[in-house]
Protein backbone atom coordinates (compact mmCIF):
# COMPACT_ATOMS: atom_id res chain seq x y z
CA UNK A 1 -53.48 -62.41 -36.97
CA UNK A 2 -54.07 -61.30 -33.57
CA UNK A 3 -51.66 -64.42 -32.12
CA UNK A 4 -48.95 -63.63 -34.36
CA UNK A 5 -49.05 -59.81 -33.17
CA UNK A 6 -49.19 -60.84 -29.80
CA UNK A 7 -45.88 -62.83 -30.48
CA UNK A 8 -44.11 -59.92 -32.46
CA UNK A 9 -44.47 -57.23 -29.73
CA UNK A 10 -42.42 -58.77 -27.26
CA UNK A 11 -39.36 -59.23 -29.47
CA UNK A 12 -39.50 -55.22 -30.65
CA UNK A 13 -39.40 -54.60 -27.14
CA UNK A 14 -36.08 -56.39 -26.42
CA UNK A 15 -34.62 -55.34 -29.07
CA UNK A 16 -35.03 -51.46 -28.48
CA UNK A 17 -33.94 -52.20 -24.84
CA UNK A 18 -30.92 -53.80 -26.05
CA UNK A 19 -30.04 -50.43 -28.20
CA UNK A 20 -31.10 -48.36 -25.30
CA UNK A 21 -28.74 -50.44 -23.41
CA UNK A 22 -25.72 -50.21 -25.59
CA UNK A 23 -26.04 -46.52 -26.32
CA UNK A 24 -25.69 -45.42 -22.85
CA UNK A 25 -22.65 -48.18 -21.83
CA UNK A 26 -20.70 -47.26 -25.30
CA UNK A 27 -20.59 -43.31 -24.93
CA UNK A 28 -18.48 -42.70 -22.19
CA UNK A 29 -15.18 -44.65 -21.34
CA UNK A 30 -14.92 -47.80 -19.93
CA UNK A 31 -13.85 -48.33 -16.32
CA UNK A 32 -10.66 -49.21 -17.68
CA UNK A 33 -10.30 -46.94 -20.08
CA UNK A 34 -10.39 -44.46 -17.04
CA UNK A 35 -7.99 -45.29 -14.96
CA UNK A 36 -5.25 -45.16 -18.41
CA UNK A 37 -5.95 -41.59 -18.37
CA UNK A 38 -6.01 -40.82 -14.94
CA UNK A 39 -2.43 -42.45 -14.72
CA UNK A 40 -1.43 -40.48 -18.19
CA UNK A 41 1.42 -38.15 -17.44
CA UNK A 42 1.16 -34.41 -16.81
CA UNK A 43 3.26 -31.95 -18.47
CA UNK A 44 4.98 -29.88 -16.20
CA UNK A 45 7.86 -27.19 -15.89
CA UNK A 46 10.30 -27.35 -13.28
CA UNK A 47 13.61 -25.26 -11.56
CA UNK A 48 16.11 -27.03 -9.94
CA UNK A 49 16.34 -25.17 -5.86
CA UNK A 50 19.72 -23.82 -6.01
CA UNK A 51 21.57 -21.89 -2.95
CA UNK A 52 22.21 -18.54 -3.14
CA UNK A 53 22.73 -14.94 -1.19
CA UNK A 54 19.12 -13.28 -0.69
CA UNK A 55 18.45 -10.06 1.06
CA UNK A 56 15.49 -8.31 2.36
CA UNK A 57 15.66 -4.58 2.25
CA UNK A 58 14.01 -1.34 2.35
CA UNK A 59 13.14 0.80 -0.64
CA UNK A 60 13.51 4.61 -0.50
CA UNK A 61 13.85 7.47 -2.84
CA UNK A 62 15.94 10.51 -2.06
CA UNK A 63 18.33 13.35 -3.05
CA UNK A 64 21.85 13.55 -3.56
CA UNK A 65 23.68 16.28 -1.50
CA UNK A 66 27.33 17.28 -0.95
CA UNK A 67 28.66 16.18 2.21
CA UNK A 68 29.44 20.11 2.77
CA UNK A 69 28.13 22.72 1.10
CA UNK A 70 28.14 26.26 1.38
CA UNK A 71 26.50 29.49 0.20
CA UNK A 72 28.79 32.27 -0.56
CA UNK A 73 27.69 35.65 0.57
CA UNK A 74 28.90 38.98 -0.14
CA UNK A 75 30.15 41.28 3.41
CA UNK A 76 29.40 44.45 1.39
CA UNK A 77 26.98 45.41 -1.20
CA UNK A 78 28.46 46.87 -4.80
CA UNK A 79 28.42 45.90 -8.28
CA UNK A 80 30.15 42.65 -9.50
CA UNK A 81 33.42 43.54 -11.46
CA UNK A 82 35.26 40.38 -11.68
CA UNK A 83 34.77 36.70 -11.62
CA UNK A 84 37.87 34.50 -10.59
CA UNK A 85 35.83 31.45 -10.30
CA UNK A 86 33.51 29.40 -12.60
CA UNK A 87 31.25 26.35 -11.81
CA UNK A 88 33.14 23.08 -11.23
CA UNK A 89 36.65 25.09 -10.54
CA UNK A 90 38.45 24.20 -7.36
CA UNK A 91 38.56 26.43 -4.53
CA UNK A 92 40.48 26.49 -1.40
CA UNK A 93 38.85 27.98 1.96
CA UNK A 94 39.43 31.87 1.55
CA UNK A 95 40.09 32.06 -2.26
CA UNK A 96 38.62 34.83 -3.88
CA UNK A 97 35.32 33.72 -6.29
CA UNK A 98 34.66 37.52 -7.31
CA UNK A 99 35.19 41.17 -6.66
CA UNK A 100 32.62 43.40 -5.93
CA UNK A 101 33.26 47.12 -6.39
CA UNK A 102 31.46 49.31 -3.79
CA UNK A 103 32.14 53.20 -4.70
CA UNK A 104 29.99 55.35 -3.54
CA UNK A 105 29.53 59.36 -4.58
CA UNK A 106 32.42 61.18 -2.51
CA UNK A 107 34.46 57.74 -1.51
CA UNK A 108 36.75 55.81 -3.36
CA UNK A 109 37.35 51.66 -1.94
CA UNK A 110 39.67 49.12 -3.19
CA UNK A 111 37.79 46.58 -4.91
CA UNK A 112 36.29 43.86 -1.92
CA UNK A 113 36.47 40.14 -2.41
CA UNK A 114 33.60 37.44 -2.21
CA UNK A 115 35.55 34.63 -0.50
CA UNK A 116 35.04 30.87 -0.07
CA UNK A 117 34.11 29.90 3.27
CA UNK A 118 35.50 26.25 2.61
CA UNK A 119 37.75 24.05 0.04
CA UNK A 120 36.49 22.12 -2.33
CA UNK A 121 34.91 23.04 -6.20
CA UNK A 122 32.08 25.81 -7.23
CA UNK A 123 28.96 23.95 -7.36
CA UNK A 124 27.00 27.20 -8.77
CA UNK A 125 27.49 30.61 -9.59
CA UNK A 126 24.41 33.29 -8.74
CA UNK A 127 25.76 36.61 -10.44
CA UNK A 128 27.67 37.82 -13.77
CA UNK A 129 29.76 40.61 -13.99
CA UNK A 130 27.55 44.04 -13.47
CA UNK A 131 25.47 42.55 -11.58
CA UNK A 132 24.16 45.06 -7.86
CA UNK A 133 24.46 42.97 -4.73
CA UNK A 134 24.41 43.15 -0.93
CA UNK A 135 24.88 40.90 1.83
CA UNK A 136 21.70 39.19 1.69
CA UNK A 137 22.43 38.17 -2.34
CA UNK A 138 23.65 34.60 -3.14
CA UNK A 139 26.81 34.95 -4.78
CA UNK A 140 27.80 31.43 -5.27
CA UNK A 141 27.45 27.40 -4.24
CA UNK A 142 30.62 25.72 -2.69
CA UNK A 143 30.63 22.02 -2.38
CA UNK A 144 32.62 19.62 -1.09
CA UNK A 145 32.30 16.46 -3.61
CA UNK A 146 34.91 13.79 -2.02
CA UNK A 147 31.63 12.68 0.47
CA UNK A 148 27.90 12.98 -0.45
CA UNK A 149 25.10 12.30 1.51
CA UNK A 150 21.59 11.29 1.57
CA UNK A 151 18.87 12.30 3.88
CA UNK A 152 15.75 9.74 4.85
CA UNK A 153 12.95 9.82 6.71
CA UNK A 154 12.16 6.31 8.19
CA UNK A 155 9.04 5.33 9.91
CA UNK A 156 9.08 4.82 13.61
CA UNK A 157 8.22 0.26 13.00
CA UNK A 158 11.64 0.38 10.98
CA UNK A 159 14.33 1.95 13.25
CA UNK A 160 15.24 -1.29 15.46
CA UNK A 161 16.22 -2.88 12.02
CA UNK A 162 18.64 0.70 11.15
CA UNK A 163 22.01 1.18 12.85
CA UNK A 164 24.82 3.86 12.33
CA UNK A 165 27.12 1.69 9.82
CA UNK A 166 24.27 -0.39 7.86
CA UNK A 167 25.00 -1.05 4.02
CA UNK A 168 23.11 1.33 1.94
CA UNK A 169 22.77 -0.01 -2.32
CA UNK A 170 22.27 3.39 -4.14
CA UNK A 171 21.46 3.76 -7.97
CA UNK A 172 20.87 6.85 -10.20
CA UNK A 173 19.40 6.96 -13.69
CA UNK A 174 22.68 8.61 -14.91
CA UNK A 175 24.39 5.04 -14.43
CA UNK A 176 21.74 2.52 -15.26
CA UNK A 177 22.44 -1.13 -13.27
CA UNK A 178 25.73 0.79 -11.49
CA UNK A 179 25.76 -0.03 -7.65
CA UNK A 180 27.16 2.40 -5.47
CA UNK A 181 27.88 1.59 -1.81
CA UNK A 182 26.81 3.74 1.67
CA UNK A 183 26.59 3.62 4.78
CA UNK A 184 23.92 4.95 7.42
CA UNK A 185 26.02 7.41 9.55
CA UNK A 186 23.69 9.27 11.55
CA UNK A 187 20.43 8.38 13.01
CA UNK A 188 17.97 10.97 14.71
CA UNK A 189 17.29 10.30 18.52
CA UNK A 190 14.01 12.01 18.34
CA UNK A 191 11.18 11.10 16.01
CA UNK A 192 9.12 13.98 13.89
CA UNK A 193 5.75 14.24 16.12
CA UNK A 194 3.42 14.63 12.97
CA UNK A 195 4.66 12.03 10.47
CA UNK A 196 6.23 9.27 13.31
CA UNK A 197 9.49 9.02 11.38
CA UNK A 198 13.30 9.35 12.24
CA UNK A 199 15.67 11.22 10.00
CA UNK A 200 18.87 8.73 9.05
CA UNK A 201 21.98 10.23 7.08
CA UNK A 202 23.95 8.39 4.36
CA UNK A 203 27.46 9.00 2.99
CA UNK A 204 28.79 7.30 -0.25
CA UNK A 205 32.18 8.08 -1.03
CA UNK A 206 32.70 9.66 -3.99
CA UNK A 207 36.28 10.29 -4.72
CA UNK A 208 35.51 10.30 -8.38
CA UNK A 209 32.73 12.86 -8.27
CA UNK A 210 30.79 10.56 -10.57
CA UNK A 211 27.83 11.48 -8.30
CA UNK A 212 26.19 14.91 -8.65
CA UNK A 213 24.01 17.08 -5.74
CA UNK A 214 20.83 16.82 -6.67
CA UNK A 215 20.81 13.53 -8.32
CA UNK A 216 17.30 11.88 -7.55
CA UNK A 217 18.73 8.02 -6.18
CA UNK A 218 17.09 5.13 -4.79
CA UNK A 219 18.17 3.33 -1.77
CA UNK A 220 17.87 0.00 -0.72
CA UNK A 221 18.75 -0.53 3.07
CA UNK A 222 19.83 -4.59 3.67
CA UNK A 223 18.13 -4.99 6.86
CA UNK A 224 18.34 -9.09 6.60
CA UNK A 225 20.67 -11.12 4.64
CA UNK A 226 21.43 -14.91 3.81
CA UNK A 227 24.43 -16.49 2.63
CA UNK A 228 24.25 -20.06 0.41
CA UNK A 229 20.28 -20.65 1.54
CA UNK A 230 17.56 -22.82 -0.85
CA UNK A 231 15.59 -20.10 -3.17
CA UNK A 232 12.40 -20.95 -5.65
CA UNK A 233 10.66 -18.89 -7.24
CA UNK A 234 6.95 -17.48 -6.57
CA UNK A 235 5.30 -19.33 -9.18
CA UNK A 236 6.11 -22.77 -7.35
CA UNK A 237 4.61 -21.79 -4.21
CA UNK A 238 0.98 -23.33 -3.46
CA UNK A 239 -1.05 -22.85 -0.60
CA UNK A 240 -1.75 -19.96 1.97
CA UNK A 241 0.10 -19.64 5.22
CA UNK A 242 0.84 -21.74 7.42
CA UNK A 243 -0.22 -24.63 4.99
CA UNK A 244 2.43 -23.28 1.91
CA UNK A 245 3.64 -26.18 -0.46
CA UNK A 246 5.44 -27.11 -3.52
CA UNK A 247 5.06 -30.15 -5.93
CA UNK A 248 9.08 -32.02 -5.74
CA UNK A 249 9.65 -34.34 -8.77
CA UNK A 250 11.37 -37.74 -8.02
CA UNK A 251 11.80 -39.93 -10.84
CA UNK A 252 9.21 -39.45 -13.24
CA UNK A 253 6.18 -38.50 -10.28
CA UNK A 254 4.94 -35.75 -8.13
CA UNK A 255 5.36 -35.28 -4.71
CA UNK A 256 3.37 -32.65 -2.15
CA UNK A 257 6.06 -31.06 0.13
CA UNK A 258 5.09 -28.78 2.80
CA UNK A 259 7.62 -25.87 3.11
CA UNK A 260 8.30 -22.80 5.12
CA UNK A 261 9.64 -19.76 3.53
CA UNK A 262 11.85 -17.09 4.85
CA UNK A 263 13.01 -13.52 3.36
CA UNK A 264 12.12 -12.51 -0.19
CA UNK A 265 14.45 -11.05 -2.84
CA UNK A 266 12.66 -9.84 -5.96
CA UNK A 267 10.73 -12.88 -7.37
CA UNK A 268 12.64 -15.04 -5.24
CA UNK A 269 12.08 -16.77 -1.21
CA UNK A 270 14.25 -18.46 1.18
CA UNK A 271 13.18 -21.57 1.54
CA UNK A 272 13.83 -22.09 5.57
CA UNK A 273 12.29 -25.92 5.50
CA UNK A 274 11.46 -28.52 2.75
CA UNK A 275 13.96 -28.31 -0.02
CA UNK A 276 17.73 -28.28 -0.18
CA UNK A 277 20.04 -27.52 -3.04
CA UNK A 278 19.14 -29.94 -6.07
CA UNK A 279 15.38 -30.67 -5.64
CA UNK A 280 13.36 -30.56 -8.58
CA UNK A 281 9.95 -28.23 -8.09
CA UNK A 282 7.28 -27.51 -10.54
CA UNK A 283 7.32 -23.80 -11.47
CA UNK A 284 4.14 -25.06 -13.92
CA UNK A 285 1.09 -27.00 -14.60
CA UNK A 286 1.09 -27.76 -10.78
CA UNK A 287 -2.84 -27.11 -10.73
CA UNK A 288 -3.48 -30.50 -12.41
CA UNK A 289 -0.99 -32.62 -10.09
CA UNK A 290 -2.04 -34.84 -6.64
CA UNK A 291 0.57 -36.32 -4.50
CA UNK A 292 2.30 -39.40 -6.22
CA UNK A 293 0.88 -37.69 -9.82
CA UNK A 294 2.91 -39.39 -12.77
CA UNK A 295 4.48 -36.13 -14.89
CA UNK A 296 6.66 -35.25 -17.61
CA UNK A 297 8.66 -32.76 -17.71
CA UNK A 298 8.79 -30.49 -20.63
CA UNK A 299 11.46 -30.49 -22.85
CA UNK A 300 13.88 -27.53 -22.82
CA UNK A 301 12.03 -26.25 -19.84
CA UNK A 302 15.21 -25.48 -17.53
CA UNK A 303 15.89 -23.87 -13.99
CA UNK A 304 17.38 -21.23 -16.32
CA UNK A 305 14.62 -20.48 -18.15
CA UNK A 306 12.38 -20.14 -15.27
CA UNK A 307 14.91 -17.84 -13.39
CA UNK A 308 15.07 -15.86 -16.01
CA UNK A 309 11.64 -14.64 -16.13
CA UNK A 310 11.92 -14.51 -12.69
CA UNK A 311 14.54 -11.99 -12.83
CA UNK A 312 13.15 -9.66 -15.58
């Protein structure tokens, strides 16, 4: 009994180290079986870098003002008797907006006018008939509509990138995505000691009188622009600066491309070195790709799709 014991405990032993063995080989992939997966492809989303005009700009808020504007005053206090003009009426420099009448106990006057000081419409009118003025009462607005302005304040680091004549984009809530043109005509010499900044003036014509004073507007001054340039959109953009790079698909692989960007638009950047027009970029699933990765590229996943959500 004890030999044959002796000759059994040997083979038990084998044969759990053989199970040992094969459990810890056959759980986890073979060396081959790793290398097909690390060469499986990656799914990715791409735009196509296409040229176009990109501008950097400042963004202000201000209000819209006539061009010229006037308060009408009354030369002699009296009662209002008549009103010639109404708000948005046309005046000419000296017509007659109302007529005051100025008795007094013992004297008789001829009825005095409240004149215009300059052509152009009746923005507002202060008074209604009966109503006891003098010369310090605000009888009515006069505007002239043809020009308006806006007035800016901008910080002292911005005003070598200003000159008298720069293109001004202006848009008002009345005309959602409507564009109206200005231009910077006056620039203050001497900056405001407390807040460091320069006052700047803009006119947009307005021959139409679409635009109202007192409008609230924002303003966009173009300090920088580029014509026909390589643009991509944020998401493709890797890295920190200086070391910024993109993934560039050629053929059916990914490719690490250093690049230097220039002025940003919105969700879009110049790309000054790198790309040119045509190149394929991941916009997605660039996290997962190496230099020389093998990817696919998601069907339906176009430069047009991309740039729209880039836009919105």
């Amino acid at each position: 009994m004890t030999n044959k014991n002796n000759l059994r405990l040997p083979l038990y032993l084998y044969i759990g180290l053989g199970l040992f063995l094969f459990a810890i080989t056959g759980c986890g992939p073979s060396p081959e079986e790793k290398a097909k997966e690390q060469k499986e492809a990656v799914p990715v989303r791409v735009m196509r870098v296409e040229l176009k005009d990109i501008q950097n700009t400042l963004d202000y808020v201000g209000d819209i003002k006539a061009e010229d504007e006037a308060v009408v005053y009354p030369k002699v206090g009296g009662k209002i008797i008549e009103k010639l003009k109404n708000e948005g009426d046309s005046v000419a420099k000296g017509d007659v907006i109302a007529y005051i009448d100025r008795d007094e106990v013992g004297f008789k006057f001829e009825k005095a006018p409240v004149e215009s000081p300059m052509s152009g419409i009746i923005g507002r009118v202060y008074v209604d008939i009966g109503t006891q003025v003098s010369p310090q009462t605000q009888v009515a607005l006069a505007v002239h509509m043809d020009n308006v302005k806006i007035d800016l304040d901008i910080p002292e680091q911005y005003l070598p990138k200003i000159s008298v004549g720069q293109t001004a984009q202006i848009f008002v809530q009345a005309y959602p995505g409507k564009e109206f043109i200005g231009k910077v005509s006056r620039i203050s010499p001497v900056l405001d000691l407390e807040t460091r900044t320069a006052p700047i003036e803009i006119i947009i014509s307005n021959s139409d009188h679409a635009l109202k004073s007192g409008m609230f507007a924002q303003v966009k001054l173009v300090i920088e622009e580029r014509k026909d340039v390589p643009v991509i959109v944020k998401e493709a953009i890797m890295g920190k600066e200086p070391g910024l790079y993109v993934y560039a698909v050629n053929g059916n692989a990914a490719h690490q491309r250093n690049i230097k960007l220039g002025i940003r638009q919105a969700a879009y950047y110049e790309v000054s070195e790198g790309l040119k027009e045509g190149d394929l970029v991941v916009v997605m699933g660039q996290q997962q790709l190496y230099d020389g990765a093998p990817v696919s590229i998601e069907e339906g996943k176009t430069t047009e799709k991309i740039e729209s959500q880039g836009d919105k």
